[in-house]
PDB file of N, CA and C in Angstrom:
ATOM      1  N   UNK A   1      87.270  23.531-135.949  1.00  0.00           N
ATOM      2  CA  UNK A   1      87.249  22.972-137.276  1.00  0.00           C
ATOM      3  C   UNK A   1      87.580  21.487-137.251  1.00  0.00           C
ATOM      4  N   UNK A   2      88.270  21.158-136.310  1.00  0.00           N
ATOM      5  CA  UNK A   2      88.843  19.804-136.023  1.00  0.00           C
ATOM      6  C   UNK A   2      88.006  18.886-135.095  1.00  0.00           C
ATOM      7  N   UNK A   3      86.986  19.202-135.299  1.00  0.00           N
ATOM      8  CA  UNK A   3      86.155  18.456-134.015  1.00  0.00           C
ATOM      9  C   UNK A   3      85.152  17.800-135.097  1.00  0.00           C
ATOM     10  N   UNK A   4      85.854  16.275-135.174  1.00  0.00           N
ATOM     11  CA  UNK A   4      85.274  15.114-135.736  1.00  0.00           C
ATOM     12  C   UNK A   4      83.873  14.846-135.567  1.00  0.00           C
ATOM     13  N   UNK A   5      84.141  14.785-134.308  1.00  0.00           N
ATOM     14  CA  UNK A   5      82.381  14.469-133.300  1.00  0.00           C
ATOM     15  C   UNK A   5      81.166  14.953-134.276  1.00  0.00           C
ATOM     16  N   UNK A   6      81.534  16.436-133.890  1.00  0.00           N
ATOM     17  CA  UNK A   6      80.015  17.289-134.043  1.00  0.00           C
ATOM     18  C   UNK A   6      80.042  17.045-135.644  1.00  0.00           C
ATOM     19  N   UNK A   7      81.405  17.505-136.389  1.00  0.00           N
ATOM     20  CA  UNK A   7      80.605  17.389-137.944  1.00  0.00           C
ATOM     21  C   UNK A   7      80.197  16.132-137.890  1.00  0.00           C
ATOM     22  N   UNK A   8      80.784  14.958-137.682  1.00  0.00           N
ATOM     23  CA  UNK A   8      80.158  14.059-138.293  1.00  0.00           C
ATOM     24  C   UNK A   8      78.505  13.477-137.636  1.00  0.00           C
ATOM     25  N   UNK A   9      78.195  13.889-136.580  1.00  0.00           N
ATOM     26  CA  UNK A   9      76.754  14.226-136.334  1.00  0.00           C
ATOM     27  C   UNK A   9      75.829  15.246-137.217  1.00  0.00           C
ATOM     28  N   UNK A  10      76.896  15.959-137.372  1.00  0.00           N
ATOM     29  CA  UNK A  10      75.980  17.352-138.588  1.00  0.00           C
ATOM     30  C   UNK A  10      75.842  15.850-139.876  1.00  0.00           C
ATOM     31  N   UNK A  11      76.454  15.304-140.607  1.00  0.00           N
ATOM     32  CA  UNK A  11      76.332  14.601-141.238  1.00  0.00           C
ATOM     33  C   UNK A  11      75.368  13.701-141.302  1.00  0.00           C
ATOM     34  N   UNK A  12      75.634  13.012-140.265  1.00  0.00           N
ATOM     35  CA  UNK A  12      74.338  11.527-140.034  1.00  0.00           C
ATOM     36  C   UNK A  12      73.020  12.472-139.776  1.00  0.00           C
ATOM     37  N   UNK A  13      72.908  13.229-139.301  1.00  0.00           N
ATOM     38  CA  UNK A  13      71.780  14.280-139.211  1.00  0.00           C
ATOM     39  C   UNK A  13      71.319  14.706-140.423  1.00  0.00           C
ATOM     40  N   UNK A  14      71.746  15.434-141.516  1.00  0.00           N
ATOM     41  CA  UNK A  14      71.471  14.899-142.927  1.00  0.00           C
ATOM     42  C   UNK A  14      71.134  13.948-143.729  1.00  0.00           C
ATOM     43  N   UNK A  15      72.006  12.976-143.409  1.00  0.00           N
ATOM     44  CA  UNK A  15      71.519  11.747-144.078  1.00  0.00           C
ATOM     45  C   UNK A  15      70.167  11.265-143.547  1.00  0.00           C
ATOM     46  N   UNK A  16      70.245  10.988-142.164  1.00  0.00           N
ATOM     47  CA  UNK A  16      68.746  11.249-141.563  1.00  0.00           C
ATOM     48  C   UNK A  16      67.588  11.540-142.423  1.00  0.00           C
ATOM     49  N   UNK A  17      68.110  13.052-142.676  1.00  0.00           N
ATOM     50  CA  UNK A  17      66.998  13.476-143.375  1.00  0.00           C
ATOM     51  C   UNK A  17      66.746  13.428-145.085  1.00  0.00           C
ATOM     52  N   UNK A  18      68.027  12.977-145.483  1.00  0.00           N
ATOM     53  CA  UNK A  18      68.295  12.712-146.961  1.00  0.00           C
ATOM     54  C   UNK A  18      68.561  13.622-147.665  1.00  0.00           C
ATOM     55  N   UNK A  19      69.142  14.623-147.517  1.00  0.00           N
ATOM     56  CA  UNK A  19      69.677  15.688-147.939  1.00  0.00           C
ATOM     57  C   UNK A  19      70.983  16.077-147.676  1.00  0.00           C
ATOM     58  N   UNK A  20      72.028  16.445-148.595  1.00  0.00           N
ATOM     59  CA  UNK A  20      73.111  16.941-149.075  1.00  0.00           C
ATOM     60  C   UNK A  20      73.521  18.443-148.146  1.00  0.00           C
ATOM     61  N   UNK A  21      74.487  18.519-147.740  1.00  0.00           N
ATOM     62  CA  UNK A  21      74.871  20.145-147.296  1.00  0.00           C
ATOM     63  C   UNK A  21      76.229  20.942-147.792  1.00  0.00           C
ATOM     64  N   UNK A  22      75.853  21.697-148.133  1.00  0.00           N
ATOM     65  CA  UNK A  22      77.197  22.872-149.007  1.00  0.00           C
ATOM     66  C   UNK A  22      78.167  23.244-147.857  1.00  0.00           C
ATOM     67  N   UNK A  23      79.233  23.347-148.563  1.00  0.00           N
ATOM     68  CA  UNK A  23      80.583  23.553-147.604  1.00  0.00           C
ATOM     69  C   UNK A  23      80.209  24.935-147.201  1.00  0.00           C
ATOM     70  N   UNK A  24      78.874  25.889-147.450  1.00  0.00           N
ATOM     71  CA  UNK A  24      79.209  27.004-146.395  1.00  0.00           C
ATOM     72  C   UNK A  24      77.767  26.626-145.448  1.00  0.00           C
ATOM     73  N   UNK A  25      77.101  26.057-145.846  1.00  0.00           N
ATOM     74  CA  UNK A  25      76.108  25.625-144.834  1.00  0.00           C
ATOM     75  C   UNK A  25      76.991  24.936-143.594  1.00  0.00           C
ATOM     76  N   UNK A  26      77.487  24.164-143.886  1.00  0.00           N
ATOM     77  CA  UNK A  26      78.580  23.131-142.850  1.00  0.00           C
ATOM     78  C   UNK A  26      79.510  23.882-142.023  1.00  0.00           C
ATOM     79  N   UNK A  27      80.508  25.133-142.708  1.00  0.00           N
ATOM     80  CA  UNK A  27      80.979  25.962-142.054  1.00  0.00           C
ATOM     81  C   UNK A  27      79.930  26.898-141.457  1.00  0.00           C
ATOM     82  N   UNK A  28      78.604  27.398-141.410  1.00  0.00           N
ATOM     83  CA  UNK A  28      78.287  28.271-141.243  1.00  0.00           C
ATOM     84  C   UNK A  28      77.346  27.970-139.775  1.00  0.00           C
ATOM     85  N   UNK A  29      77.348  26.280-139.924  1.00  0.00           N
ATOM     86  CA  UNK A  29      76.726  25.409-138.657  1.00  0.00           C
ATOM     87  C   UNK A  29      77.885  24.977-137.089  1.00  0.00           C
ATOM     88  N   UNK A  30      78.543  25.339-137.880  1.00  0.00           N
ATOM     89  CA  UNK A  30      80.268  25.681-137.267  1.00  0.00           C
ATOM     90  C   UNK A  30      80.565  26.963-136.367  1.00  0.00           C
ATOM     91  N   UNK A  31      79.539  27.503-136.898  1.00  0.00           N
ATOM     92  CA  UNK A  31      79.905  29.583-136.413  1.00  0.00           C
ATOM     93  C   UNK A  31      80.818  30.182-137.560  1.00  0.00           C
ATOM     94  N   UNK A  32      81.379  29.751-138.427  1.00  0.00           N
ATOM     95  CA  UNK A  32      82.534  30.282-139.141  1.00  0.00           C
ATOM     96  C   UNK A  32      81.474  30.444-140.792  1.00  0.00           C
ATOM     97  N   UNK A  33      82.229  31.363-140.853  1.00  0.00           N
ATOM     98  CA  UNK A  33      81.750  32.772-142.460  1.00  0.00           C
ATOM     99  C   UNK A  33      82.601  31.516-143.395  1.00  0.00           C
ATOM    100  N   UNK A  34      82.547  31.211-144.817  1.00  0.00           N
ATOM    101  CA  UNK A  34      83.059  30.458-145.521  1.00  0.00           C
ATOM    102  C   UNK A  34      84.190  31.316-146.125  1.00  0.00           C
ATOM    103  N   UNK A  35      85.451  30.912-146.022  1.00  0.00           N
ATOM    104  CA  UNK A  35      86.728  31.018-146.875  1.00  0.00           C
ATOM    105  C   UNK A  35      87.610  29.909-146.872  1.00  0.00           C
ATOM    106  N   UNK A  36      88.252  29.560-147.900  1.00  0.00           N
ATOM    107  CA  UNK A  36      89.244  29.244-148.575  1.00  0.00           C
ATOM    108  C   UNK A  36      89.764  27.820-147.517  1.00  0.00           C
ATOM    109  N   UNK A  37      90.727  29.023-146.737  1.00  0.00           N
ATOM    110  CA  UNK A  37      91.472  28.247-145.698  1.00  0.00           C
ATOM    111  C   UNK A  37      90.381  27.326-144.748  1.00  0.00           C
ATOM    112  N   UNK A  38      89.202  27.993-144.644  1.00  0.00           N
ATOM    113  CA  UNK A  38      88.534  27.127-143.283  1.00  0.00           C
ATOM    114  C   UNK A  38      87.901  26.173-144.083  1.00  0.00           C
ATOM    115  N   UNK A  39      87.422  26.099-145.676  1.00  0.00           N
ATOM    116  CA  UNK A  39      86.688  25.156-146.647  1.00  0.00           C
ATOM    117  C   UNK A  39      88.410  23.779-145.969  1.00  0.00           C
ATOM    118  N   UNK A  40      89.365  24.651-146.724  1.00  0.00           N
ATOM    119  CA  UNK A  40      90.318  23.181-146.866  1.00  0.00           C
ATOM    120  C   UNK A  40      90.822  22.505-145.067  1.00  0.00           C
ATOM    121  N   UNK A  41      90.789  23.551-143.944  1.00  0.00           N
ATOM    122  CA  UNK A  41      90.368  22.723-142.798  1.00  0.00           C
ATOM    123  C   UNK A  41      89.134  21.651-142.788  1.00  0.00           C
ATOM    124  N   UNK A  42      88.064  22.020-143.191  1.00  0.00           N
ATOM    125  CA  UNK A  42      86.785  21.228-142.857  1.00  0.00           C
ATOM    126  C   UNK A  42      87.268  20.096-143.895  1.00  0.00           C
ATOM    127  N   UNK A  43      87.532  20.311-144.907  1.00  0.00           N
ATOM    128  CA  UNK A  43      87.990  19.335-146.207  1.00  0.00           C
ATOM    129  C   UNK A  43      89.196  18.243-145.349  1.00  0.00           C
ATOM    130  N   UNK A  44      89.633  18.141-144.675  1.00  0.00           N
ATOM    131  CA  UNK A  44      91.104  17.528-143.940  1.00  0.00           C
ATOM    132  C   UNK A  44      90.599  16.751-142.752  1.00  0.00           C
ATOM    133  N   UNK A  45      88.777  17.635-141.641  1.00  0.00           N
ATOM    134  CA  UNK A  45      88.077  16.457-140.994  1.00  0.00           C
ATOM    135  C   UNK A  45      86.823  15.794-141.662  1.00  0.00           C
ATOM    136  N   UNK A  46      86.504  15.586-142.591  1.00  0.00           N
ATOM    137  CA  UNK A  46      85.745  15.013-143.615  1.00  0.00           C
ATOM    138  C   UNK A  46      86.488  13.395-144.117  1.00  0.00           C
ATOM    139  N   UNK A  47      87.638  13.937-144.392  1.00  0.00           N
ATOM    140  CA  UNK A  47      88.651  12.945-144.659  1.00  0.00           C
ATOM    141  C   UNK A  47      88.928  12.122-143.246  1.00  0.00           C
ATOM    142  N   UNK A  48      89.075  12.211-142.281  1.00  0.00           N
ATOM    143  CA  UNK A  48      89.415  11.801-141.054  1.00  0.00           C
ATOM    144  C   UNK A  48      88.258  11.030-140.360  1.00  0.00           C
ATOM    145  N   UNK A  49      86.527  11.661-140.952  1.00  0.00           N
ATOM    146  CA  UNK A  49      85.182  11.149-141.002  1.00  0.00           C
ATOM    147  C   UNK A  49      85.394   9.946-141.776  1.00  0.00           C
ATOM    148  N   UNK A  50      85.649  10.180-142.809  1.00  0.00           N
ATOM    149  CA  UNK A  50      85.236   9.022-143.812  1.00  0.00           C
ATOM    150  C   UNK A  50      86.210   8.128-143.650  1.00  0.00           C
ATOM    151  N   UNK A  51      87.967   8.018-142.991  1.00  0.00           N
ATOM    152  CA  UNK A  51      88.286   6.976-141.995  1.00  0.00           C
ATOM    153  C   UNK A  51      87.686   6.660-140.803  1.00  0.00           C
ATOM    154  N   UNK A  52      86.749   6.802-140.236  1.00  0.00           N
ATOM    155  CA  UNK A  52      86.328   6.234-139.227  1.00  0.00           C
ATOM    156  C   UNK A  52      85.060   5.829-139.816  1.00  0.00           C
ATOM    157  N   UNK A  53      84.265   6.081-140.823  1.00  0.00           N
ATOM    158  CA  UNK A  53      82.987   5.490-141.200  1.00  0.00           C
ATOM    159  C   UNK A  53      83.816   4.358-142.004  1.00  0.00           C
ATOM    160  N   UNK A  54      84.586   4.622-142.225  1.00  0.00           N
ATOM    161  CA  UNK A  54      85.622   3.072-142.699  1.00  0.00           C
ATOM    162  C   UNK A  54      85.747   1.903-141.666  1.00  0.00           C
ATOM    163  N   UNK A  55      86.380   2.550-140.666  1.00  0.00           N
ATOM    164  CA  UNK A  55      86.427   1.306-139.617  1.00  0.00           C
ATOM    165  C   UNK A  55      85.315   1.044-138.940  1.00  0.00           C
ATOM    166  N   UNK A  56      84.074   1.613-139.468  1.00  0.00           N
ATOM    167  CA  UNK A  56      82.979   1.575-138.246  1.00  0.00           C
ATOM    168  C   UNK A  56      82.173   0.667-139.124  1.00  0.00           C
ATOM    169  N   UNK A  57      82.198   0.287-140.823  1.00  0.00           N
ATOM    170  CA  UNK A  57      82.060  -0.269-141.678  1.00  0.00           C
ATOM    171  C   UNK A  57      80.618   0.142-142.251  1.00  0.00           C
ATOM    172  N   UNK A  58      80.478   1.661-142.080  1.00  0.00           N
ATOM    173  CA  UNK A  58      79.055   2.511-142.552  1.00  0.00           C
ATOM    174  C   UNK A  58      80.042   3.468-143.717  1.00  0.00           C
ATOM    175  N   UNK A  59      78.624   3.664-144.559  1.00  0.00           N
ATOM    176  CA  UNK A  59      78.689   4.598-145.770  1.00  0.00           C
ATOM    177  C   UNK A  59      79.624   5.757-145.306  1.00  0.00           C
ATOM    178  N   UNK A  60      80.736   6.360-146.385  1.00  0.00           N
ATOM    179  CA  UNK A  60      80.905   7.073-146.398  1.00  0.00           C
ATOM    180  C   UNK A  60      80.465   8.648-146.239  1.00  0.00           C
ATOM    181  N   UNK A  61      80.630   9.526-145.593  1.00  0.00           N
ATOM    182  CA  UNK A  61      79.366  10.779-145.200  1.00  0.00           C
ATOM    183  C   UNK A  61      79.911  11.935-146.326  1.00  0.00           C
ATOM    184  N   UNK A  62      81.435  11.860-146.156  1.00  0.00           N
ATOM    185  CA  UNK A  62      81.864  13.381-146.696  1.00  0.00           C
ATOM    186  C   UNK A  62      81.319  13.930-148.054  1.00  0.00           C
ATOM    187  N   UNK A  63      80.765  11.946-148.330  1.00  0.00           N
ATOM    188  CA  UNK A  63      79.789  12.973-150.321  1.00  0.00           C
ATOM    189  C   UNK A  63      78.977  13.587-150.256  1.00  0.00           C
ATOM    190  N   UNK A  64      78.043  13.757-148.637  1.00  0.00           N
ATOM    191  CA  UNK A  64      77.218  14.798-148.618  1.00  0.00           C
ATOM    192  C   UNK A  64      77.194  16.258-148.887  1.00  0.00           C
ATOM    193  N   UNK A  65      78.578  16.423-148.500  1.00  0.00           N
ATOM    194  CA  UNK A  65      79.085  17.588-148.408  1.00  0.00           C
ATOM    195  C   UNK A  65      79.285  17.964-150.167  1.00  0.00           C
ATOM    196  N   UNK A  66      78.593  19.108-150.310  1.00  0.00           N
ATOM    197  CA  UNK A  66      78.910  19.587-151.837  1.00  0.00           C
ATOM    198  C   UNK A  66      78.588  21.141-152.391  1.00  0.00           C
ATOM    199  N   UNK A  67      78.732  21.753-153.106  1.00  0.00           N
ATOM    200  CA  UNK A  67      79.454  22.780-153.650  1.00  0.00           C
ATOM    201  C   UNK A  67      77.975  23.472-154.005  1.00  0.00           C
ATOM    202  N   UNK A  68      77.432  24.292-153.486  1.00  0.00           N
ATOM    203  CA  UNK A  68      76.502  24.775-153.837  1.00  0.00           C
ATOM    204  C   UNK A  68      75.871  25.091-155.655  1.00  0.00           C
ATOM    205  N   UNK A  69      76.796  25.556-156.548  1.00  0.00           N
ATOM    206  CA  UNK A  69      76.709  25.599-157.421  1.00  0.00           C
ATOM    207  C   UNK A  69      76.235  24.585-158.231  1.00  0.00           C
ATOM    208  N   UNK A  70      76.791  23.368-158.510  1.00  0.00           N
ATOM    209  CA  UNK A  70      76.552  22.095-159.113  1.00  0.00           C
ATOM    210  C   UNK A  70      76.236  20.909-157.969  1.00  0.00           C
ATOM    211  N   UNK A  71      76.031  20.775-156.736  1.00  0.00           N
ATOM    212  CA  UNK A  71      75.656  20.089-156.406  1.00  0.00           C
ATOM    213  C   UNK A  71      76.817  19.043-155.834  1.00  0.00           C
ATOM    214  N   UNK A  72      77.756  18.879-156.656  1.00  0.00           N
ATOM    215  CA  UNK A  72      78.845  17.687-156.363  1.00  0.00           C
ATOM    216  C   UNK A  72      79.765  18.269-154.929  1.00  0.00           C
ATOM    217  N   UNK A  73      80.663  17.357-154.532  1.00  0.00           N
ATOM    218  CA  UNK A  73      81.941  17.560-153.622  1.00  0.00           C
ATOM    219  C   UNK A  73      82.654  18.346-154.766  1.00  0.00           C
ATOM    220  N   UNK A  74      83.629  18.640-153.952  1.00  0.00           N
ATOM    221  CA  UNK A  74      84.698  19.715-154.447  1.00  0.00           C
ATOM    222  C   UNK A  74      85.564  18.814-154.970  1.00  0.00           C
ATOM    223  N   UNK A  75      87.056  19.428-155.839  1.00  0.00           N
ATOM    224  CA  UNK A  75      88.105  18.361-156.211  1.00  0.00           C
ATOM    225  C   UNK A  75      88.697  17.547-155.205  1.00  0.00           C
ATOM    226  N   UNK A  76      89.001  18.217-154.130  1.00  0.00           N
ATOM    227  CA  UNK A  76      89.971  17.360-153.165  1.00  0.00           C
ATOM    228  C   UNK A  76      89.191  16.225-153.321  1.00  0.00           C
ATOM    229  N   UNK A  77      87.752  15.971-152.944  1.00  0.00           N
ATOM    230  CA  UNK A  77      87.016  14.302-152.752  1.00  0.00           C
ATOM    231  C   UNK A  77      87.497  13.775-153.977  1.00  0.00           C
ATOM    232  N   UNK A  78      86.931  14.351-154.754  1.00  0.00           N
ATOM    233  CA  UNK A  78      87.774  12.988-156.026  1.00  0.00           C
ATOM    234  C   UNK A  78      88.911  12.523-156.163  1.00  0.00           C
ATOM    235  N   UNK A  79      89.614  13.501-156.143  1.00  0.00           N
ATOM    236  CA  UNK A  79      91.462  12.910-155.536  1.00  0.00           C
ATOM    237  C   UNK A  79      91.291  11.601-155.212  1.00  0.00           C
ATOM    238  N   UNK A  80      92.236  10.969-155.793  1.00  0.00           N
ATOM    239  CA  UNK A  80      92.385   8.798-155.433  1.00  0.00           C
ATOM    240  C   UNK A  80      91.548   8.374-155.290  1.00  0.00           C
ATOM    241  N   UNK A  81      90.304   8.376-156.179  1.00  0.00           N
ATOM    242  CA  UNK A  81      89.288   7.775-155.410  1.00  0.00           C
ATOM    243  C   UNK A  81      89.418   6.586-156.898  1.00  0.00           C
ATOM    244  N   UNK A  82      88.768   5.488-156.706  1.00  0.00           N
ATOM    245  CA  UNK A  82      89.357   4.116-157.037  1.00  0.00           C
ATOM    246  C   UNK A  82      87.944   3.737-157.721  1.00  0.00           C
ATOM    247  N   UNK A  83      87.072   4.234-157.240  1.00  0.00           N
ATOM    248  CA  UNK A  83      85.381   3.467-157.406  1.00  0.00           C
ATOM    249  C   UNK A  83      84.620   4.317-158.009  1.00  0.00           C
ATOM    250  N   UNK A  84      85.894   5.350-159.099  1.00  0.00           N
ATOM    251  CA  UNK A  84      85.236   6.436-160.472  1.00  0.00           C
ATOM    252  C   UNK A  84      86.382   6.993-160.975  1.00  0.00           C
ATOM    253  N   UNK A  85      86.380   6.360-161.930  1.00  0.00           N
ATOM    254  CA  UNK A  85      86.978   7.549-163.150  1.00  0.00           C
ATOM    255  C   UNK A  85      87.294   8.119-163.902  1.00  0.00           C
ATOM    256  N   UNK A  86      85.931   8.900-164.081  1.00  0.00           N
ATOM    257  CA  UNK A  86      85.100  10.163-164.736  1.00  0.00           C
ATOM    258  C   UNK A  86      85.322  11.253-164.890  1.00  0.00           C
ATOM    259  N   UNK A  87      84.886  12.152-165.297  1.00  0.00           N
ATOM    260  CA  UNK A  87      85.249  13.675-165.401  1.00  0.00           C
ATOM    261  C   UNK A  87      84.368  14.053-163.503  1.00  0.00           C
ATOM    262  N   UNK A  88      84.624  15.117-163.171  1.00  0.00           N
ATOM    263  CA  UNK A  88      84.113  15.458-161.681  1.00  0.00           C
ATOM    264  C   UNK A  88      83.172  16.299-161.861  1.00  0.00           C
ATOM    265  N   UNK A  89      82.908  16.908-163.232  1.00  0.00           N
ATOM    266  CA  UNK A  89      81.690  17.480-163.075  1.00  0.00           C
ATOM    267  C   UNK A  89      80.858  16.822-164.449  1.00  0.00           C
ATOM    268  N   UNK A  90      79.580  17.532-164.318  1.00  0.00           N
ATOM    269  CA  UNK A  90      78.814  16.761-165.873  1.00  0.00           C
ATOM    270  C   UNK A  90      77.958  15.194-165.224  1.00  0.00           C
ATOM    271  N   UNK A  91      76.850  15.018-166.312  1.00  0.00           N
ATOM    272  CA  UNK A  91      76.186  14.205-165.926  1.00  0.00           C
ATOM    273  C   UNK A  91      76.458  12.461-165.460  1.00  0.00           C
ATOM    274  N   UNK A  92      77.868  11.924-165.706  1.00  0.00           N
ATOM    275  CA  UNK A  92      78.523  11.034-165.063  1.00  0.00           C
ATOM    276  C   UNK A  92      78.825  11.707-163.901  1.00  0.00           C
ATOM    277  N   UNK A  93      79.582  12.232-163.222  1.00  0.00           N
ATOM    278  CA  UNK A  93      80.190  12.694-161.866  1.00  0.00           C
ATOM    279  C   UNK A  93      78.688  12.896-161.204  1.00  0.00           C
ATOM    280  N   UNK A  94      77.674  13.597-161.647  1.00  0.00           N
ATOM    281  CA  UNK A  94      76.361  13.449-160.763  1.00  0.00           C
ATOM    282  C   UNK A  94      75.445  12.206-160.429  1.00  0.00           C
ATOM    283  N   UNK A  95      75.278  11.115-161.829  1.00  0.00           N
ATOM    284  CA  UNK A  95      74.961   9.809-161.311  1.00  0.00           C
ATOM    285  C   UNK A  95      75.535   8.960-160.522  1.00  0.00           C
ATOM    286  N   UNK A  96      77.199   9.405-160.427  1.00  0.00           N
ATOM    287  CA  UNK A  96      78.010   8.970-159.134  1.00  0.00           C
ATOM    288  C   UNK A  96      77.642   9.432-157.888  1.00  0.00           C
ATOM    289  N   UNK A  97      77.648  10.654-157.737  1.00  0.00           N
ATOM    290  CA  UNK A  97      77.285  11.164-156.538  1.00  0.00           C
ATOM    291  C   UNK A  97      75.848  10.769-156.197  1.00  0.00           C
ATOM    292  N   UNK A  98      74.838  10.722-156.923  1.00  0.00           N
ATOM    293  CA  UNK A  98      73.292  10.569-156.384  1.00  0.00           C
ATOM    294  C   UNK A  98      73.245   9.020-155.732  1.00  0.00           C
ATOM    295  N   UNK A  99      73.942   7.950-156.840  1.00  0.00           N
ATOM    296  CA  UNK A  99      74.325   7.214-155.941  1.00  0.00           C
ATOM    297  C   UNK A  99      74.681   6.455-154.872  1.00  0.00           C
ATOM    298  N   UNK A 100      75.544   7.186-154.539  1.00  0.00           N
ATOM    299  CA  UNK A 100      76.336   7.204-153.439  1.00  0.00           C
ATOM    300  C   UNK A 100      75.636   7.837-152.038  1.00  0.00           C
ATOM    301  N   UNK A 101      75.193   9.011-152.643  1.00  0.00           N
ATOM    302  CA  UNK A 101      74.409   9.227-151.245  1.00  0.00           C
ATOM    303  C   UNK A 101      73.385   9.088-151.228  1.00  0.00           C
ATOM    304  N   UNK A 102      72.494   8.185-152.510  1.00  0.00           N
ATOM    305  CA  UNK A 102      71.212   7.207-151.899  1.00  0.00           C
ATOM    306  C   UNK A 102      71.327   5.913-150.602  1.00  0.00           C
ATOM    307  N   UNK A 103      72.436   5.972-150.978  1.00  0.00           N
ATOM    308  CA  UNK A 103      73.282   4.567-150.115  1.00  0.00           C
ATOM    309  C   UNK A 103      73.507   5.015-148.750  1.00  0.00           C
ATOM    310  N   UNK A 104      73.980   6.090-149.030  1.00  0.00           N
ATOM    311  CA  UNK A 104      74.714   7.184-147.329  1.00  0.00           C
ATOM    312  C   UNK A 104      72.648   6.958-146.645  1.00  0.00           C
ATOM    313  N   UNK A 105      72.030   7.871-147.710  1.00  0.00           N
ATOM    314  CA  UNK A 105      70.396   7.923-147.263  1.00  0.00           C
ATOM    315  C   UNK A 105      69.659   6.796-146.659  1.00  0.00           C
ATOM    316  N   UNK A 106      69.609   5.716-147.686  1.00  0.00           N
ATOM    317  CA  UNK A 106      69.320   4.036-146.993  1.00  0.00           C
ATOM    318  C   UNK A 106      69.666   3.612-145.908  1.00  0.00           C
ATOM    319  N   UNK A 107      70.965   4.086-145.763  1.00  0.00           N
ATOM    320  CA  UNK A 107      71.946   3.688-144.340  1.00  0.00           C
ATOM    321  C   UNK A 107      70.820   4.373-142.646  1.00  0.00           C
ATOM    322  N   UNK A 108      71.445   5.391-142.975  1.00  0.00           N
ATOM    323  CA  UNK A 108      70.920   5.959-141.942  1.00  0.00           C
ATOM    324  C   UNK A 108      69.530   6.196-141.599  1.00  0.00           C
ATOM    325  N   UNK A 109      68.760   6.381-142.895  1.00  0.00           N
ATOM    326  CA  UNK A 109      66.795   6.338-142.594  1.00  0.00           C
ATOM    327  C   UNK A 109      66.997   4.692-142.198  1.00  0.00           C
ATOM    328  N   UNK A 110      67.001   4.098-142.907  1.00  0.00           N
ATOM    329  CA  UNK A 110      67.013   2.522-141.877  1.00  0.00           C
ATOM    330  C   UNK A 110      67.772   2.024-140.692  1.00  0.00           C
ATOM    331  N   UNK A 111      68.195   3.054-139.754  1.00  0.00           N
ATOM    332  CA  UNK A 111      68.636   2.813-138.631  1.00  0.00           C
ATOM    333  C   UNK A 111      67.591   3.043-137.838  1.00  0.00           C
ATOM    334  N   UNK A 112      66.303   3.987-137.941  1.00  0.00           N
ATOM    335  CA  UNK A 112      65.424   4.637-137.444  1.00  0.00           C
ATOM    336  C   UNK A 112      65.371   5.209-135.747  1.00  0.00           C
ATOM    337  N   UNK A 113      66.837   5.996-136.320  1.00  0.00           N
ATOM    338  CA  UNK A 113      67.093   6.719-135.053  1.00  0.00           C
ATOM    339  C   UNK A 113      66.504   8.075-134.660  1.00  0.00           C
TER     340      UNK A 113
END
């Protein structure tokens, strides 16, 4: 669950392709069945991702990651976040997110790796 590396390759591999992945797709690319405890492990190296896409001075990845139902990240991502604040779900919290990972998308299709 703690292995930075591979998710955050599962990530840029998405963005790659410009598409979003649900916290049980992500666990389930993992080997692991989706619950609770292993969502808020993966939720803890996401966070640890998006410090190193900090110092590496590339888009944030972990907004890819989102909730099958509505589309968005879960609450923990919104927690302190400085650059929204909106309600987390509803049609503001989604023009944030589309956003954001048009930007994550731009990033990485224009690396043309």
């Amino acid at each position: 669950m703690h292995d930075v590396a591979r998710i955050k390759v599962l990530l840029e591999n998405c963005a790659r392709e410009g598409r979003a992945i649900s916290y049980s797709e992500l666990l389930l690319n993992l080997g692991f069945r989706f619950t609770r405890p292993k969502m808020r492990a993966v939720c803890k190296t996401l966070d640890r991702i998006d410090a190193l896409t900090a110092q590496e001075g590339t888009p944030a990845l972990a907004v890819l990651v989102v909730r099958e139902g509505d589309g968005l990240p879960g609450q923990g991502w919104w927690t302190g976040r400085t650059d929204y604040q909106g309600q987390w779900t509803g049609p503001d919290a989604e023009a944030h997110i589309a956003k954001l990972q048009a930007a994550v998308f731009a990033y990485w299709k224009g690396l043309g790796r």
